[in-house]
Structures are given as structure tokens and as C-alpha cells.
C-alpha atoms as a PDB file:
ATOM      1  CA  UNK A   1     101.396 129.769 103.412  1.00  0.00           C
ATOM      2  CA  UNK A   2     100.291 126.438 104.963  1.00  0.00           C
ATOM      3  CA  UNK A   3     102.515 124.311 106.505  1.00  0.00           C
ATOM      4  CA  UNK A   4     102.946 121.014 104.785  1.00  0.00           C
ATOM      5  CA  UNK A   5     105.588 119.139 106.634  1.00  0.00           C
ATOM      6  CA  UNK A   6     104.494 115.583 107.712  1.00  0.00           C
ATOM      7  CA  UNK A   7     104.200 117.013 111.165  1.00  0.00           C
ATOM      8  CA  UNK A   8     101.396 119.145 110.112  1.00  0.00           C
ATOM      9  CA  UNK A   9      99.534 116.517 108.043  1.00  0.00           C
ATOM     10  CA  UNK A  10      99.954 113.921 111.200  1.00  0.00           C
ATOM     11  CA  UNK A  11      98.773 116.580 113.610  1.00  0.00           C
ATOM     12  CA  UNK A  12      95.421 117.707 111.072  1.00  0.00           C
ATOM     13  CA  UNK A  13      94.922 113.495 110.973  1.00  0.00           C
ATOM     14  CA  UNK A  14      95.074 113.369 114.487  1.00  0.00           C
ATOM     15  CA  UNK A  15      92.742 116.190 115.144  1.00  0.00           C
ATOM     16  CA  UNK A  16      90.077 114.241 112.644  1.00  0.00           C
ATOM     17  CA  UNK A  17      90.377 111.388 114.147  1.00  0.00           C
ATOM     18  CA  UNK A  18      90.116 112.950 117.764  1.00  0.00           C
ATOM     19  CA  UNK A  19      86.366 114.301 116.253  1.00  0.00           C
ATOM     20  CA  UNK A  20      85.400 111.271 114.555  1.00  0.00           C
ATOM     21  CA  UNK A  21      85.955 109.249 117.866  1.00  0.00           C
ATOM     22  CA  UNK A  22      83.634 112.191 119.646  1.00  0.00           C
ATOM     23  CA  UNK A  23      80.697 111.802 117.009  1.00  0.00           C
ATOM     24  CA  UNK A  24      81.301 108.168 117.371  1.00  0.00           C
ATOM     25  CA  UNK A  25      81.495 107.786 121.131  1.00  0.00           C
ATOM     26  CA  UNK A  26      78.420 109.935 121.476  1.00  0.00           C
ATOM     27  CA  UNK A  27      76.604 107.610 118.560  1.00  0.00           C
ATOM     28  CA  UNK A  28      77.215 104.845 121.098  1.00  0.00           C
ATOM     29  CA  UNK A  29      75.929 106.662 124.360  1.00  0.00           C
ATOM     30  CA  UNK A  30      78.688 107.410 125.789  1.00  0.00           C
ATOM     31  CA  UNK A  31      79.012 111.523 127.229  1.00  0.00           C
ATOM     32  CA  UNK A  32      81.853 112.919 126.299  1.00  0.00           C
ATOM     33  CA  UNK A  33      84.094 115.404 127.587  1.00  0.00           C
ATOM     34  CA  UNK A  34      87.094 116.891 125.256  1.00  0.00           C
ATOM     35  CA  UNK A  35      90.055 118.642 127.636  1.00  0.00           C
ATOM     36  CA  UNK A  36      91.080 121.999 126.542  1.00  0.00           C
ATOM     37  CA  UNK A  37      94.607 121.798 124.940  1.00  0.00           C
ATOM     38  CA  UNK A  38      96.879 118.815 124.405  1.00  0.00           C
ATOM     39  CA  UNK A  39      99.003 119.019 127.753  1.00  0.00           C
ATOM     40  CA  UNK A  40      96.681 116.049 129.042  1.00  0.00           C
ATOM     41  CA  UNK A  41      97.574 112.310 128.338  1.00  0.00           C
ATOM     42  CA  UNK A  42      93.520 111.958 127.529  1.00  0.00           C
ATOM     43  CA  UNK A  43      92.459 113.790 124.195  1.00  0.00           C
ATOM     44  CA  UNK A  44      88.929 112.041 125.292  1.00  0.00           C
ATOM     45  CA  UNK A  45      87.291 111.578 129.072  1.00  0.00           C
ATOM     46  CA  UNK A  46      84.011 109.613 128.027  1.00  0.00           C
ATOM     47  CA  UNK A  47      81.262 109.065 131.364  1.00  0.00           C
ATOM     48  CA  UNK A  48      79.826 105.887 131.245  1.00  0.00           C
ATOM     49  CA  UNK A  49      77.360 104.647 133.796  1.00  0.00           C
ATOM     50  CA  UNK A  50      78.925 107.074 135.893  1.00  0.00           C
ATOM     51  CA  UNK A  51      82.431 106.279 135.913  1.00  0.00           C
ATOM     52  CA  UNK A  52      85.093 108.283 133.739  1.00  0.00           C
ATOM     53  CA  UNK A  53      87.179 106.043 131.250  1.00  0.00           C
ATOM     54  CA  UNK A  54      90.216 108.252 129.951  1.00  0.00           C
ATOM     55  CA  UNK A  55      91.222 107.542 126.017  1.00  0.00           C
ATOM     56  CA  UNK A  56      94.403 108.277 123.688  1.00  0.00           C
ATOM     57  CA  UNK A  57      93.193 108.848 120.246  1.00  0.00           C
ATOM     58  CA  UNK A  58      95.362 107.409 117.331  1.00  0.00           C
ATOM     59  CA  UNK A  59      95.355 107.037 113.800  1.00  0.00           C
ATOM     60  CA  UNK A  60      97.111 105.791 110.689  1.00  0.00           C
ATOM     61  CA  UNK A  61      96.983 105.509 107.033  1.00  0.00           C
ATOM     62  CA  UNK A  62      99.712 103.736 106.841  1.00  0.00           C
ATOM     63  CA  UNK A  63      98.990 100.571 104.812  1.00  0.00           C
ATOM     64  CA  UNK A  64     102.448  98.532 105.106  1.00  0.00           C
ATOM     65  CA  UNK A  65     100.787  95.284 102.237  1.00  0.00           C
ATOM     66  CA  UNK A  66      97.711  94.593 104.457  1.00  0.00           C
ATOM     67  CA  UNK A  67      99.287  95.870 107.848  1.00  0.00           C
ATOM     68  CA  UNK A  68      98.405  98.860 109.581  1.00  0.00           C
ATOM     69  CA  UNK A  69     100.518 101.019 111.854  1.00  0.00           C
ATOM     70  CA  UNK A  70     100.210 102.951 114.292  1.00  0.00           C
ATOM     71  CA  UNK A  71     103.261 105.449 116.008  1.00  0.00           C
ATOM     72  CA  UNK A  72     101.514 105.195 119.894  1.00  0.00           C
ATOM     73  CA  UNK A  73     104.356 107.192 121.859  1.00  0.00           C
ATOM     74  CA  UNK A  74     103.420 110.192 123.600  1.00  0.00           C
ATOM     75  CA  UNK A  75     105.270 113.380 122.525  1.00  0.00           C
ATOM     76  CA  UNK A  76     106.467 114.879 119.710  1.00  0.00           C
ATOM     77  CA  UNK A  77     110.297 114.391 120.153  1.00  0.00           C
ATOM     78  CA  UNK A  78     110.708 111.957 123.253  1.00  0.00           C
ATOM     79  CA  UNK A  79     108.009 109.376 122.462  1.00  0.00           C
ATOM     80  CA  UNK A  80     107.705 108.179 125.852  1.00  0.00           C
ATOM     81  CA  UNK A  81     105.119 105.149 126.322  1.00  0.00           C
ATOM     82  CA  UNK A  82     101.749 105.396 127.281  1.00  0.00           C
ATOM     83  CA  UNK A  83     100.749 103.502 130.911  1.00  0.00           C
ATOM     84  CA  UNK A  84      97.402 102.305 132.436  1.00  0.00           C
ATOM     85  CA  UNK A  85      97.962 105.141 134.991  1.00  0.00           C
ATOM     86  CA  UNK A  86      98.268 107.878 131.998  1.00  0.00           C
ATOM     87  CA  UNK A  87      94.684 106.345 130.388  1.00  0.00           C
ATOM     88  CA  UNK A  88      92.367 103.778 130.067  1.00  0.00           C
ATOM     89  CA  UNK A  89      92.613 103.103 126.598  1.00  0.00           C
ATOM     90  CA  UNK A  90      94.552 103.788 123.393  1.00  0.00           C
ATOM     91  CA  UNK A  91      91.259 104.359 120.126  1.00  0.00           C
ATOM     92  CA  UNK A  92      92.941 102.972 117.612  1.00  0.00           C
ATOM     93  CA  UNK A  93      91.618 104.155 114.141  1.00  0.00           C
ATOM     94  CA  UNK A  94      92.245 102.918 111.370  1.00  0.00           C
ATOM     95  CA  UNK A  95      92.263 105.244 107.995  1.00  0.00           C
ATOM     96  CA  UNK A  96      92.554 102.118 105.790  1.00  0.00           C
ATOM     97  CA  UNK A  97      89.548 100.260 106.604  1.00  0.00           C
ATOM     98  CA  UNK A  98      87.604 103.187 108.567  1.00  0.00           C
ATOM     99  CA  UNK A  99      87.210 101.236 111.791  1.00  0.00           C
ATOM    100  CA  UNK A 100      88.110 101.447 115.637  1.00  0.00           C
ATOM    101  CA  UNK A 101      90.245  98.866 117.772  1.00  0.00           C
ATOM    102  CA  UNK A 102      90.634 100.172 121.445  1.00  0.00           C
ATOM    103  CA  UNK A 103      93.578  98.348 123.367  1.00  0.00           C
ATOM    104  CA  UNK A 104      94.852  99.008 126.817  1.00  0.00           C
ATOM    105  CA  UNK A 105      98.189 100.479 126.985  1.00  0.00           C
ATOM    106  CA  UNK A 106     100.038  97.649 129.019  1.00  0.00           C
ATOM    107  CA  UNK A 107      98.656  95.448 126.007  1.00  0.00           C
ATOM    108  CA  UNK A 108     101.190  96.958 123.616  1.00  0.00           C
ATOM    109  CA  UNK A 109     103.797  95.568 125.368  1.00  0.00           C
ATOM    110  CA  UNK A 110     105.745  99.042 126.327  1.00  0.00           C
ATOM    111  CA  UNK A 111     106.195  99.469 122.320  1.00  0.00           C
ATOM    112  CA  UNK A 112     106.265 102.799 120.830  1.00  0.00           C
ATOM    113  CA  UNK A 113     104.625 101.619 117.332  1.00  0.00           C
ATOM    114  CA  UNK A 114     101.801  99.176 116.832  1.00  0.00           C
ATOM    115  CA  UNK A 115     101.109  96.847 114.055  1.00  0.00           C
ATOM    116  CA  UNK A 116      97.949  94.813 112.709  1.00  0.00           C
ATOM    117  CA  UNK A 117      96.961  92.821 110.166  1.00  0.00           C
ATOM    118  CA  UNK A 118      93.933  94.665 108.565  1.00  0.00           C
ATOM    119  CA  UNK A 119      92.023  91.534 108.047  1.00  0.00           C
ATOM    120  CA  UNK A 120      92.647  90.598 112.243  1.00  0.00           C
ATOM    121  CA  UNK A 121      89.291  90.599 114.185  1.00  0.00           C
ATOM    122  CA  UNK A 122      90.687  90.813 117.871  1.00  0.00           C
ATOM    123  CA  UNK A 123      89.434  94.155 119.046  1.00  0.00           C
ATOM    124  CA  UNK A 124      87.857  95.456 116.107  1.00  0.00           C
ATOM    125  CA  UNK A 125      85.550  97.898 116.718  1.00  0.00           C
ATOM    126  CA  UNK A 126      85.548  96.629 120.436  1.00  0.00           C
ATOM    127  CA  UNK A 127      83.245  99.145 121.750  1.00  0.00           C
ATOM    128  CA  UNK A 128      81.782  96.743 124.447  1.00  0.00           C
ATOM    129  CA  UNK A 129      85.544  96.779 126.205  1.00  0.00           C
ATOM    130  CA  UNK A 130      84.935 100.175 127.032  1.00  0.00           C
ATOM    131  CA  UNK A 131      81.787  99.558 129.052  1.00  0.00           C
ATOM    132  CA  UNK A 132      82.684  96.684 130.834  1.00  0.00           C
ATOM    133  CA  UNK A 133      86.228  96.657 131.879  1.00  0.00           C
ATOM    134  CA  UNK A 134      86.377  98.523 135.411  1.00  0.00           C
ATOM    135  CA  UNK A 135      89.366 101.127 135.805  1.00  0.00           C
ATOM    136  CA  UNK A 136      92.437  99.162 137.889  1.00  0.00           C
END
């Protein structure tokens, strides 16, 4: 019997999401390199003109009247917050509308959830960030 608890459903979302950022990365040029496991803080290393650029995949499909959500702790239980030294960037995506934001993690302010307007712009499908903003 499959297990439907909401764990299972958020890990088979996040495992979607993890390949549809793959076949999207590589749609944009990027090479891409997927770590064995999930005892990394990357789920994604892309290469881009020669330099690595670690991402965090997350999703949502949580529509909160226009607002999207997104639970961006690390770990199961604990939840501890992502850093600039654990990866480059958080992929955001975003079940409701199908689209990408990518977001650094000291730009989430240490939270453990993050929270758009659908309709907001600001690093929507921000692909460019990835290739121009040098590793600190």
C-alpha cells in the first residue's frame, strides 16, 4: 500500500520539481549535475561558464487567495535555515502559475517559510541571476 501522508505527497512534489528544474536548467544551457542522495544542501550543482552555482529546489501548490508559499527550511523535523555558504540559490517553483523565481538565501531574511504575491514580477523566472551573479 502507498503511503499517502502529506509527507509523502510533499516529498513526490519535491522530487518533480527537482526534474523539472533539470530539464529546465539544461533548456537554458546550463550542465547539470544531480548529487546522489539527499544528504547534500544542493539537490542541483549547475556549471556555467565554468564556475559551479549550487541550488535548493522548492515548490508549492499552496495558493493562500493569490499568495504562494513556500516551507524553505532544511530538514524534515528541525527546519534549520538555508545560508549563502550551504548554496547559491533557493529555485523557487511555483505549482500555481508553473513558473521559477530563484532568490538567494540571505534574501529571505533567515525565515523558514516564504510568501509571494502570484501576480509579483521581482524574480520571476530570473534565469539571468544565475549567470551573472559571481559566488561570494
Amino acid at each position: 500500500m502507498q503511503d499517502e501522508s502529506p509527507r509523502r505527497r510533499d516529498k513526490q512534489n519535491g522530487e518533480w520539481a527537482e526534474m523539472q528544474f533539470v530539464a529546465d536548467a539544461m533548456r537554458y544551457g546550463f550542465e547539470v549535475f544531480k548529487p546522489i542522495g539527499d544528504s547534500t544542501a544542493a539537490d542541483v550543482i549547475l556549471i556555467w561558464d565554468g564556475r559551479p552555482i549550487k541550488i535548493q529546489v522548492k515548490s508549492t501548490f499552496t495558493n493562500l487567495n493569490g499568495k504562494s508559499k513556500w516551507n524553505i527550511g532544511k530538514g524534515w523535523a528541525t527546519k534549520k535555515r538555508y545560508t549563502d555558504d550551504d548554496v547559491d540559490f533557493l529555485a523557487l517553483y511555483d505549482g500555481n502559475i508553473d513558473r521559477w523565481r530563484f532568490v538567494r538565501p540571505s534574501e529571505t531574511n533567515g525565515q523558514k517559510t516564504f510568501r509571494v504575491l502570484q501576480n509579483e514580477t521581482n524574480k520571476l523566472d530570473n534565469w539571468n541571476d544565475l549567470t551573472t551573479t559571481r559566488r561570494r
